[in-house]
Protein backbone atom coordinates (compact mmCIF):
# COMPACT_ATOMS: atom_id res chain seq x y z
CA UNK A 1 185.51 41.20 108.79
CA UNK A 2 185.19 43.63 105.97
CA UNK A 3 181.62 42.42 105.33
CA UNK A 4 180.58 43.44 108.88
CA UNK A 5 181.63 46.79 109.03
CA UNK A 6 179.82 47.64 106.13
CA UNK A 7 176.70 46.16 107.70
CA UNK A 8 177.53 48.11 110.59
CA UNK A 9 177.93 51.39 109.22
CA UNK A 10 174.69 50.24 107.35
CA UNK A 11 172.97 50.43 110.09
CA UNK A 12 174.24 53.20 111.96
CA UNK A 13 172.92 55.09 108.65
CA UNK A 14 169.70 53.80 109.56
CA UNK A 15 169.88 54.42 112.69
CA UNK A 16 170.71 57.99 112.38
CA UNK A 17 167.80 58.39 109.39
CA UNK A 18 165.70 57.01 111.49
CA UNK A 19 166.38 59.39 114.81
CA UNK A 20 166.38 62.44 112.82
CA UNK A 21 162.89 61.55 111.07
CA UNK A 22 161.75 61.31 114.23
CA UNK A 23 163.41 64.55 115.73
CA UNK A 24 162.04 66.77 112.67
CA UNK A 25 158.25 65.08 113.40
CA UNK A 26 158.80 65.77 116.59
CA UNK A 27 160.18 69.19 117.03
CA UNK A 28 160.32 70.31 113.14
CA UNK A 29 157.43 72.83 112.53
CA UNK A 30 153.78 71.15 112.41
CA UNK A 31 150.70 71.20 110.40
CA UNK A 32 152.60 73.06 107.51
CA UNK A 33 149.85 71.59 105.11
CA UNK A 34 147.20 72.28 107.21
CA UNK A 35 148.41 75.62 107.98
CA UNK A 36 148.47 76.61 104.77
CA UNK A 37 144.83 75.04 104.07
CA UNK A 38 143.30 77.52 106.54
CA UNK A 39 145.62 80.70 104.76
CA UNK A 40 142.70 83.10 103.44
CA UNK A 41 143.06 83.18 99.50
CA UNK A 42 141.32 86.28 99.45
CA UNK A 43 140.74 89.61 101.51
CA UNK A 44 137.92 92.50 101.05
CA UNK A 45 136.37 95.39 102.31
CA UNK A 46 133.81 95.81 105.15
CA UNK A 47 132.56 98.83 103.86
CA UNK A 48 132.95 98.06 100.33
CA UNK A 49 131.97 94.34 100.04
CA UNK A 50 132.76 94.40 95.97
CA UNK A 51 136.21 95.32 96.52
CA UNK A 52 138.31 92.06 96.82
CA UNK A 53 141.68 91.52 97.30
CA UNK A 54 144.11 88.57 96.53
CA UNK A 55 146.66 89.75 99.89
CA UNK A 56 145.77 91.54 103.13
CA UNK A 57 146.32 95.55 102.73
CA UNK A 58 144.23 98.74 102.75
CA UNK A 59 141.05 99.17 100.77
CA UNK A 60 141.76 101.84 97.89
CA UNK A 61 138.36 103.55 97.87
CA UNK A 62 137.88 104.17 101.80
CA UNK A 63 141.15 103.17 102.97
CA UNK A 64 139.88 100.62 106.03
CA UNK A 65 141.65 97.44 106.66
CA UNK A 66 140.78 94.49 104.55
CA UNK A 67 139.48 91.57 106.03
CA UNK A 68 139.92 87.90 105.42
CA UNK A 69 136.96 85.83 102.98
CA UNK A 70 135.37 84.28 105.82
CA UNK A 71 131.60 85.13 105.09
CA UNK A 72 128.78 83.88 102.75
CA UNK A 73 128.74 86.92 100.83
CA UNK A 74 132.98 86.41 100.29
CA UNK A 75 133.87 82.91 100.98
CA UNK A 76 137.40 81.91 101.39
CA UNK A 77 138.82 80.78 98.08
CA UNK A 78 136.88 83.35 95.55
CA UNK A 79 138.98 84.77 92.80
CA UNK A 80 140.43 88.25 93.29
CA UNK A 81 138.67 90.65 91.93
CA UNK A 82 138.16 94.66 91.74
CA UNK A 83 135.46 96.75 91.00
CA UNK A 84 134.22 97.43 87.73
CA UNK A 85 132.35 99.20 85.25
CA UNK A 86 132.31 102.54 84.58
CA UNK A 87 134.29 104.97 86.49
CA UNK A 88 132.80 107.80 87.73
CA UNK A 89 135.53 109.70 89.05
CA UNK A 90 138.61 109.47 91.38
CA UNK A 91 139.17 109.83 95.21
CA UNK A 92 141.75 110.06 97.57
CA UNK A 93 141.42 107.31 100.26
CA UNK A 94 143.17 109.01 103.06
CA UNK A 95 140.97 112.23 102.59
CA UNK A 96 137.18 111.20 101.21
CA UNK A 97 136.23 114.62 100.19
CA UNK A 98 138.65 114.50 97.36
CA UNK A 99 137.08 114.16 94.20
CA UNK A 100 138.77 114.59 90.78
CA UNK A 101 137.49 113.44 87.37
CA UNK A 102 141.46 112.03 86.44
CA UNK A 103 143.86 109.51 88.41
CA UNK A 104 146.50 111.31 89.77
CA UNK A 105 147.92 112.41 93.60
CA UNK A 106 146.40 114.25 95.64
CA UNK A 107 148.98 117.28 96.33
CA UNK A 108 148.29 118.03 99.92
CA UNK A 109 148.25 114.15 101.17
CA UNK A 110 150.35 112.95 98.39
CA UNK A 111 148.24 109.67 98.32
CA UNK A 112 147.26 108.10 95.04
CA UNK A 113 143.36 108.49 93.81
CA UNK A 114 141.51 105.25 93.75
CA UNK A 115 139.36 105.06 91.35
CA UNK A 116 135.27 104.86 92.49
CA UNK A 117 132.97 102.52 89.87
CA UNK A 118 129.79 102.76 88.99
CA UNK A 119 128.69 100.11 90.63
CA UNK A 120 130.67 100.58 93.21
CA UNK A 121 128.87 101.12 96.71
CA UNK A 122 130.66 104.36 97.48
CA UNK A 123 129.39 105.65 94.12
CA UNK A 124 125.77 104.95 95.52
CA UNK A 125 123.37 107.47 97.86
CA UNK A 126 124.36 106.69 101.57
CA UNK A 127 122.11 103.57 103.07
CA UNK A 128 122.47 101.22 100.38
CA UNK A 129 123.36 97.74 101.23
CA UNK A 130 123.86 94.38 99.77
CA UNK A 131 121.71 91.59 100.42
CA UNK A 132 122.51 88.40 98.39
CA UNK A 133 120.28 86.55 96.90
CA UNK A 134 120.06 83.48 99.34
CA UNK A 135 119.05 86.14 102.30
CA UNK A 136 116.37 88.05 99.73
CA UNK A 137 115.09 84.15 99.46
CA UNK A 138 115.23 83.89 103.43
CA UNK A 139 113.82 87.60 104.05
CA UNK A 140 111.35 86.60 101.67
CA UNK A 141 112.20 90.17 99.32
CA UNK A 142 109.71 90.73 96.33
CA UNK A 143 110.01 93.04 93.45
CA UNK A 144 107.44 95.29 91.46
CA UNK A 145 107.89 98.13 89.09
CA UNK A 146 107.30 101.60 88.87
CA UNK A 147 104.04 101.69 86.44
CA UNK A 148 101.43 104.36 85.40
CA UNK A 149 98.04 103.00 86.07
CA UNK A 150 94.60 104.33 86.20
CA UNK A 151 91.11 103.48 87.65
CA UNK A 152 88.41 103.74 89.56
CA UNK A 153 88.58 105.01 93.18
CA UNK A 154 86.15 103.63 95.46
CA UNK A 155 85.53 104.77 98.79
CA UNK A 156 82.45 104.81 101.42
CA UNK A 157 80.99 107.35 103.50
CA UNK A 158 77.72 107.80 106.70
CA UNK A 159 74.64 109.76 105.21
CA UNK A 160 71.58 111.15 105.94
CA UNK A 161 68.41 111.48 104.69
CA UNK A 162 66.96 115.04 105.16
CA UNK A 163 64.22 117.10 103.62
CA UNK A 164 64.90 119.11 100.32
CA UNK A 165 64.54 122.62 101.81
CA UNK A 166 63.49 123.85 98.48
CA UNK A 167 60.51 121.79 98.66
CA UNK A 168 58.87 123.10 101.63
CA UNK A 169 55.86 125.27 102.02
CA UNK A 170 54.38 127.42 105.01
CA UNK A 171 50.79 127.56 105.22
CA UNK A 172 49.75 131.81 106.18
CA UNK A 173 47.20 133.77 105.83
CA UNK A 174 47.42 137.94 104.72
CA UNK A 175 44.98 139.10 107.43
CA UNK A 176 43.58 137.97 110.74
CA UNK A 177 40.48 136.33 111.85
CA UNK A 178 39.24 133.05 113.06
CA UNK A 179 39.67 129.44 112.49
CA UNK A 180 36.17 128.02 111.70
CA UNK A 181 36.96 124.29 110.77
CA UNK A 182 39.80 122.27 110.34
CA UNK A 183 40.17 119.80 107.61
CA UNK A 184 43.54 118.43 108.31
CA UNK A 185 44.01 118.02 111.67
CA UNK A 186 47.00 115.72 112.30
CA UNK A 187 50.95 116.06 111.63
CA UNK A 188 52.15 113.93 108.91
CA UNK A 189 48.94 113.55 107.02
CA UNK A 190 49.41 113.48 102.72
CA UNK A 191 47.33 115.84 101.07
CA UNK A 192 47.09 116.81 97.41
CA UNK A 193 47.39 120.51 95.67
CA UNK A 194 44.54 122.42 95.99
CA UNK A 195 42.85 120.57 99.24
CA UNK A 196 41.30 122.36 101.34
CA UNK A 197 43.17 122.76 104.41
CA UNK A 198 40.62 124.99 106.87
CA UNK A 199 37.87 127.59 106.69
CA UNK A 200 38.47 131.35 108.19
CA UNK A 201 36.13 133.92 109.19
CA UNK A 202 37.80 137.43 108.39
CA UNK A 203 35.81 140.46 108.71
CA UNK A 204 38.98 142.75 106.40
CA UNK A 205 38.01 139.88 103.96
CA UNK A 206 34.37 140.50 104.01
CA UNK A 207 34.97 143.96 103.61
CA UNK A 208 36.66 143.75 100.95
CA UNK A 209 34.55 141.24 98.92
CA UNK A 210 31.23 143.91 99.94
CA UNK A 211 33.41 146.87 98.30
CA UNK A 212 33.71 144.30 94.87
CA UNK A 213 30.34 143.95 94.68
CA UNK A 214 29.61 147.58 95.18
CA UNK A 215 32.15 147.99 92.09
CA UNK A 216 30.59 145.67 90.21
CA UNK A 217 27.48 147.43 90.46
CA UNK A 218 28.65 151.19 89.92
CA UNK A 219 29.76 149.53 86.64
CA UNK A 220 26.63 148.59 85.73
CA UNK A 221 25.14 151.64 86.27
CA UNK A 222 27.76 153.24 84.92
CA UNK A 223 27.69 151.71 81.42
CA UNK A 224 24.95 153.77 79.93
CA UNK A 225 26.77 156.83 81.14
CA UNK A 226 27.57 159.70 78.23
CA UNK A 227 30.57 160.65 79.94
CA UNK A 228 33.30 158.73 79.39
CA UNK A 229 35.26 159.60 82.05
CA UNK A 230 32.40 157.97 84.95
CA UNK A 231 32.67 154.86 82.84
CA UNK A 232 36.27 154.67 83.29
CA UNK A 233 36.51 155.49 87.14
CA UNK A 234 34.25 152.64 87.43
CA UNK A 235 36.48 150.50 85.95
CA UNK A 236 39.49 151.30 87.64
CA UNK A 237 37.64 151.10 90.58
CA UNK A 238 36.37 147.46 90.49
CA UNK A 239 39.75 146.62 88.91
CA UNK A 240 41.17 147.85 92.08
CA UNK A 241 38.67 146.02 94.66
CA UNK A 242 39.30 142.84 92.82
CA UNK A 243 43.33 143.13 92.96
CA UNK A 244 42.35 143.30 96.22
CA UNK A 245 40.73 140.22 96.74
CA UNK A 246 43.66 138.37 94.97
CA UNK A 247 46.42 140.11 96.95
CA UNK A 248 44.25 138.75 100.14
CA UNK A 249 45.40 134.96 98.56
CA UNK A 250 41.45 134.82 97.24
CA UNK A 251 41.79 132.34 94.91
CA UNK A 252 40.20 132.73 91.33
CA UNK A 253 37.00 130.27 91.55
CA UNK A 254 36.22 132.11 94.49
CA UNK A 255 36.30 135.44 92.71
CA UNK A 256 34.40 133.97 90.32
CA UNK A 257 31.52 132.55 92.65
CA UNK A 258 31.45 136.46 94.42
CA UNK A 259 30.71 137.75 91.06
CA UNK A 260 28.36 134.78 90.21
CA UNK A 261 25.76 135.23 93.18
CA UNK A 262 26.53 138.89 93.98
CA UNK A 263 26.84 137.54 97.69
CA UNK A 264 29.93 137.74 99.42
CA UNK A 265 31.70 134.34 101.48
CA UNK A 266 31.75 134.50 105.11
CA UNK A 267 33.88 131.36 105.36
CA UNK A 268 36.80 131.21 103.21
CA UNK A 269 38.63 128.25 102.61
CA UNK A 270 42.43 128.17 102.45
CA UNK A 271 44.02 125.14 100.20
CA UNK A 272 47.00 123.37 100.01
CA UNK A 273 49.75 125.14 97.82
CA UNK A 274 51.21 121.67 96.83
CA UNK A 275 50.95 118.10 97.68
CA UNK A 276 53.30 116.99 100.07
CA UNK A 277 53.01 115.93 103.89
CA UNK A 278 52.00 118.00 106.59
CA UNK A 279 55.11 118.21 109.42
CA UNK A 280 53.55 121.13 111.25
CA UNK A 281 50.23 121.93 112.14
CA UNK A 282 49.51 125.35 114.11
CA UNK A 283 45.71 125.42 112.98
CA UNK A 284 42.40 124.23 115.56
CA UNK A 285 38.86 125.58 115.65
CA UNK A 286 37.83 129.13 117.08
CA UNK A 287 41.87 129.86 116.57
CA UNK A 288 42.40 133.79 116.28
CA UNK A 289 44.97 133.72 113.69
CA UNK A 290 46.96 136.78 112.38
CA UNK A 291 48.92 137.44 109.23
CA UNK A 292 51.91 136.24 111.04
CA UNK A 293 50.71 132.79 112.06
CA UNK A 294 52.03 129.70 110.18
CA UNK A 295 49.26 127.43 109.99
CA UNK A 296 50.69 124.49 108.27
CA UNK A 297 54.27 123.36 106.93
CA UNK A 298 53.79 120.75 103.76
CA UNK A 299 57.06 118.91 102.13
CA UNK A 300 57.22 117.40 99.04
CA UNK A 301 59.54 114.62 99.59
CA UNK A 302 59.51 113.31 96.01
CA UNK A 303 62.69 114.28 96.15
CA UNK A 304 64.96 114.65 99.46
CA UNK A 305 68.84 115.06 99.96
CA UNK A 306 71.35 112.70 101.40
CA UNK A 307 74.34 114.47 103.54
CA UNK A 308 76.37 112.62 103.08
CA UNK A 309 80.15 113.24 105.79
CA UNK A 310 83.26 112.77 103.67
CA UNK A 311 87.20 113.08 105.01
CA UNK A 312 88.73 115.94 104.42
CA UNK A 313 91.04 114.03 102.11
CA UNK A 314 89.00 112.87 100.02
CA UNK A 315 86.84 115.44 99.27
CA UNK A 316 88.83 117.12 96.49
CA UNK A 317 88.01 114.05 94.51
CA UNK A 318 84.07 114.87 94.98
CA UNK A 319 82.84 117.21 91.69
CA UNK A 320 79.34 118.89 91.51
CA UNK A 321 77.10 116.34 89.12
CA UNK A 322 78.93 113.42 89.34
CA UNK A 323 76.56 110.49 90.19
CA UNK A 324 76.97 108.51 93.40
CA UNK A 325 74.80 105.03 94.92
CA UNK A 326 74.01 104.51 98.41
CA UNK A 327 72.18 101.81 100.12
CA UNK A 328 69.95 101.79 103.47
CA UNK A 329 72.33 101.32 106.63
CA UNK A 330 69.83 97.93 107.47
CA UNK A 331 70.90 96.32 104.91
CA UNK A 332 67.91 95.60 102.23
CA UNK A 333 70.01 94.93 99.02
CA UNK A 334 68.01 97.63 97.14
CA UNK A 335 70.73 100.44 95.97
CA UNK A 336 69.74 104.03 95.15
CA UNK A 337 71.30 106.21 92.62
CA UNK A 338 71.59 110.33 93.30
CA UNK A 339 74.00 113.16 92.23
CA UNK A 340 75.82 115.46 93.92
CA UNK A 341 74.60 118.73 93.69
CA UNK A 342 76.53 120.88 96.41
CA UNK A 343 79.63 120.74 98.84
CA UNK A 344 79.45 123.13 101.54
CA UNK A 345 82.42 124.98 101.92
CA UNK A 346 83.27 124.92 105.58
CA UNK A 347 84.79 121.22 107.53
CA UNK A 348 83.56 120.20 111.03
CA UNK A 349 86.16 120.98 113.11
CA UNK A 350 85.47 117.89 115.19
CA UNK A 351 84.70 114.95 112.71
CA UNK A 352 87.37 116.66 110.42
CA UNK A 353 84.95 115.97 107.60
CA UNK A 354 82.63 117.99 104.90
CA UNK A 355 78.87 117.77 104.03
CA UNK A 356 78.25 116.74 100.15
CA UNK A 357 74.59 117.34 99.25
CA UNK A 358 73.56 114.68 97.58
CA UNK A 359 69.49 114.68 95.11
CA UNK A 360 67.84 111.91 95.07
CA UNK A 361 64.23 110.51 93.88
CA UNK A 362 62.00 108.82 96.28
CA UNK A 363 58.96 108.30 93.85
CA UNK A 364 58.33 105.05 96.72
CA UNK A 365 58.99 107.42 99.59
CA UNK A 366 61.28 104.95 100.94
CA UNK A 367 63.95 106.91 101.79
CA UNK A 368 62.19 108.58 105.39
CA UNK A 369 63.96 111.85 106.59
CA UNK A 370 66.99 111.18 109.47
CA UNK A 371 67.16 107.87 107.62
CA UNK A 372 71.26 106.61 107.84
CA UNK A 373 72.71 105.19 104.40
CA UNK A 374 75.66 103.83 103.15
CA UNK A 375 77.40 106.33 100.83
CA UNK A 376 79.49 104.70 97.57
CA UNK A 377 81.81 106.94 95.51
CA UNK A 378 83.37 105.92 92.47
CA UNK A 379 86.02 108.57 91.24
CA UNK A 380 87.69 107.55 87.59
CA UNK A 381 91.50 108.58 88.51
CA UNK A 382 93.82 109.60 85.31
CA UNK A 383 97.06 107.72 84.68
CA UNK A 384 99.75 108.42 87.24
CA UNK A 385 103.05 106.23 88.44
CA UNK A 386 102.11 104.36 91.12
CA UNK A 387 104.09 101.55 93.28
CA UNK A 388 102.21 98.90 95.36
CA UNK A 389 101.03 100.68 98.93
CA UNK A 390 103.12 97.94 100.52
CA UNK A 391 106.20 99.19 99.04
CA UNK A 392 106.33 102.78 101.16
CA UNK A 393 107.54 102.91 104.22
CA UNK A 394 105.91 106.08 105.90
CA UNK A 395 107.60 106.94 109.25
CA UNK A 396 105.47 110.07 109.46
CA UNK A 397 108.64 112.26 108.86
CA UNK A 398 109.77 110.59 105.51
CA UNK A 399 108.65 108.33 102.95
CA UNK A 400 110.95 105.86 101.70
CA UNK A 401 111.03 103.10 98.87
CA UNK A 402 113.89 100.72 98.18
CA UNK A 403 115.09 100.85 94.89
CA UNK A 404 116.70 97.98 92.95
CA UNK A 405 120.31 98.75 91.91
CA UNK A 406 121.32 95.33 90.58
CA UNK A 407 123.56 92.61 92.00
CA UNK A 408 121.72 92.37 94.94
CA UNK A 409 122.63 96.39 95.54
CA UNK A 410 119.38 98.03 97.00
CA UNK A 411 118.92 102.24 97.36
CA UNK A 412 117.22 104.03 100.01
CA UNK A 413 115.00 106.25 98.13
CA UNK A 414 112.82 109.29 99.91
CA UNK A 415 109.66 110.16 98.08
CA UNK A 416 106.86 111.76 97.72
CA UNK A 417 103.20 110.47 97.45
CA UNK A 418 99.31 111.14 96.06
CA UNK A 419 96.36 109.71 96.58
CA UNK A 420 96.03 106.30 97.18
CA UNK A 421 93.83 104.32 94.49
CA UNK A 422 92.92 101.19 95.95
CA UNK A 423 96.23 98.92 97.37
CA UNK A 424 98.50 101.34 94.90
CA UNK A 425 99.61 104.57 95.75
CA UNK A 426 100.97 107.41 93.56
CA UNK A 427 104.33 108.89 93.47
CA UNK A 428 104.46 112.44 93.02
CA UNK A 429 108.03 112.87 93.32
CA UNK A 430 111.49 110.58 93.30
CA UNK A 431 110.94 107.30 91.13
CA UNK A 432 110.95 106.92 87.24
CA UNK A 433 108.83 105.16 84.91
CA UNK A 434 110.11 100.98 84.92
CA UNK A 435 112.17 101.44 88.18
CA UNK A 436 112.57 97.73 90.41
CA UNK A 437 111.52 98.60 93.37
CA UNK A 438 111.06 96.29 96.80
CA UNK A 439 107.37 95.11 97.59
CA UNK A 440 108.05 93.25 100.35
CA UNK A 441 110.54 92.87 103.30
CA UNK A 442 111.49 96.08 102.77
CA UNK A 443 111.40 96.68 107.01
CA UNK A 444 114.37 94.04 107.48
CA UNK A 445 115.75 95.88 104.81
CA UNK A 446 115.53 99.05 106.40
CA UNK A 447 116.81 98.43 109.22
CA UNK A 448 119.82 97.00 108.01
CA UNK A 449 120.18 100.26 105.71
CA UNK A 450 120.05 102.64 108.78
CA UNK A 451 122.54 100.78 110.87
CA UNK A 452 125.08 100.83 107.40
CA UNK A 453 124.07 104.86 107.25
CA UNK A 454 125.15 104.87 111.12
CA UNK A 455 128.18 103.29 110.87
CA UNK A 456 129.61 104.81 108.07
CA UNK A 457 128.78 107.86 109.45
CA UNK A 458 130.74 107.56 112.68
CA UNK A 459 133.57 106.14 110.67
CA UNK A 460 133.33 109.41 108.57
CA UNK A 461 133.05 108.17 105.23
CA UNK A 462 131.19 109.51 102.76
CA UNK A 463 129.55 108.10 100.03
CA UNK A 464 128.89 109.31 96.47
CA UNK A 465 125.40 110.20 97.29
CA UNK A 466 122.10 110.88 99.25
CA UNK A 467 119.21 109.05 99.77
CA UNK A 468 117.14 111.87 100.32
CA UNK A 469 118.36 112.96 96.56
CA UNK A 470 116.25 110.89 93.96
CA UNK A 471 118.06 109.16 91.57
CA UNK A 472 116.93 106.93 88.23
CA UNK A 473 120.14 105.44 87.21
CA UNK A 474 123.75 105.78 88.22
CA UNK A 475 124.59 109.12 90.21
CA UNK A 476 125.84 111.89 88.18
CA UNK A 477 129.67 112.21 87.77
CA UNK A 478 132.07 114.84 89.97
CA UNK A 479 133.32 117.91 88.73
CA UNK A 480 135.75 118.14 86.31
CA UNK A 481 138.31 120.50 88.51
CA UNK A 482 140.21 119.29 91.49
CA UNK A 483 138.78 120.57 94.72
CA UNK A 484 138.91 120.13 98.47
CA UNK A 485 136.14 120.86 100.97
């Protein structure tokens, strides 16, 4: 008897083990183990992401909410950590334009400063974000450097062939009269110096070659004379008929043959004043011509210019003397070498370019007047810092290059360029020498950098700098004085 009430309070133990088991599975509290799986282990800033946290609170630079480690730039699980570094100075996170240079309260809020690090994001110019390095790898983000470089400048430019206006001649006479023959009689004919062009009949110029040879003769007579003075008024009087003859364009064979047969020419000849090629002719038989008539128009084009139409910007690379090549526009291979020799001062209002005069030989006379060519200058630039062209964004209203920071921390940077050498550009203003700077996929990160610089301004926080200020390492420290704006 004894033996079975032990076995049955044996089992009403189990019994009673066995209900509440099943009462605490049932209605106990579930998933303890898997609630505290999904706990966040850590918290951090969305403005901030380098501030972490080990327990939800308040961020101490900016004062937002933290949020849980739920991201690929946080995941869940990462060690708690705070910014660090260098601190720069101290700020109150209720009131973000108070600055001091020591921890301490801030009187007027009574909050605590929180320190701000140097590589802290609110230490850096406004519009700097973080991109990890799995999304530069996706973005496909390159880096260069800030580098002085120097070399040649190439660029092209349209030219003309024209005439060199110092090598043209008009054909005149110095008195009138009458065409009598016509040697050259076409336009664009060769001749040589001294060929004879035409033949005049001028009856001043036959007067005036009858009064030499009356001269002539009074000096003759004259030279047995006693007196002095008669021999030397004949001299000065056949000096003056024959400066007559000259001044009349007489050339001095001709004198020569007046004086040599005592018989004065009917027909004069006129002659070529140089060889060239005749590109007006104004000159046919029994012609009355007067002293104002231009008979011929001979060129030398030994030598012609090229003007040549270069941009507006480029022409302040363009010296006087420095040598240039051009080619012919169809293309025969053969290249020609001139040198400038004048840049007119004044740009066509409606190619917005300037003429550059450009001497060249044309021994061959291949290069024709109103000939097109193809232009090459070569301009030796001095050193300079220049970036990759690729690396500027140029919105029209700003210029802006992303500079590295470090740690995946990338700057907004506004700057100021040169000339453009080839596919690098120069910086005239807002990088240093050996600055990492973003070659490519710089417009993703852009973008992302204005909407960060639009949301922090609407949530009215400000950061510890400008990106419109340049900057070549970490910004400058605060003031040393407490001070509220």
């Amino acid at each position: 008897m004894k033996s079975l009430r032990i076995l049955l309070f044996i089992g009403l133990v189990a019994i009673g083990f066995i209900v509440g088991f099943g009462y605490g599975r049932w209605y106990g509290p579930r998933g303890h183990s898997q609630t505290a799986a999904n706990q966040p282990k850590g918290y951090h800033c969305p403005m901030h992401p380098n501030y972490h946290s080990d327990k939800p609170g308040d961020c101490l630079i900016c004062g937002m909410k933290l949020v849980p480690d739920d991201d690929s730039t946080h995941p869940a699980g990462t060690e708690a950590q705070k910014p660090s570094g260098k601190i720069l100075y101290y700020k109150d996170p209720k009131d973000p334009n108070f600055k001091s240079d020591r921890p301490g309260v801030n009187p007027e809020t009574g909050s605590d400063l929180a320190p701000v690090y140097e590589n802290d994001m609110a230490a850096m110019p406004m519009g700097t974000i973080h991109v990890s390095p799995e999304k530069q790898q996706l973005i496909g983000v390159k880096f260069g450097e800030v580098t002085p470089s120097s070399g040649v400048h190439s660029f092209r430019s349209a030219g003309q062939v024209v005439m060199d206006e110092t090598r043209f001649t008009k054909v005149q006479t110095r008195i009138d009269g009458w065409i009598e023959k016509v040697y050259v009689d076409f336009t664009g004919k060769f001749v040589e110096k001294g060929q004879p062009l035409l033949t005049m009949y001028s009856p001043e110029m036959l007067a005036s070659q009858r009064e030499y040879l009356l001269a002539l003769r009074s000096r003759e007579i004259m030279k047995n004379n006693p007196l002095a003075d008669s021999q030397q008024q004949s001299d000065s009087l056949l000096e003056a008929a024959r400066k007559r003859l000259e001044l009349f364009s007489l050339s001095e064979s001709q004198i020569q043959e007046i004086t040599r047969t005592q018989q004065p020419l009917t027909n004069i000849t006129i002659y070529s004043p140089i060889s060239g090629y005749v590109m007006m002719r104004n000159a046919f038989p029994k012609q009355r011509i007067t002293s104002e008539t231009e008979l011929y128009t001979v060129v030398d084009l030994s030598k012609v210019w090229i003007m040549a139409d270069v941009f507006e910007n480029e022409a302040s690379m363009i010296q006087v003397g420095m040598p240039v090549r051009f080619k012919l526009s169809y293309g025969t291979g053969r290249a020609f070498n001139g040198r400038v020799s004048y840049i007119q001062p004044q740009v066509d209002p409606m190619t917005r370019t300037l003429k550059v005069r450009i001497e060249a030989d044309n021994s061959g006379m291949t290069l024709k007047p109103d000939m097109f060519v193809d232009v090459e200058f070569n301009v030796t630039m001095p050193a300079r810092m220049t970036v990759p062209a690729e690396a500027v964004l140029d919105t029209g209203l700003k210029k802006t290059v992303f500079v590295d920071r470090g740690n995946g921390y990338l700057e907004p940077r506004q700057v100021e360029t040169g000339e453009r050498t080839g596919d690098r550009i120069e910086i005239t203003r807002g990088l240093s020498p050996k600055e990492r700077i973003v070659i490519s996929g710089n417009f993703l990160i852009d973008s992302e950098s204005q909407l960060k610089s639009s949301a922090a301004g609407m949530a009215g926080h400000q950061h510890g700098g400008s990106s419109s200020t340049p900057s070549s390492g970490a910004p400058a420290p605060a003031p040393t004085e407490h001070r509220h704006d």
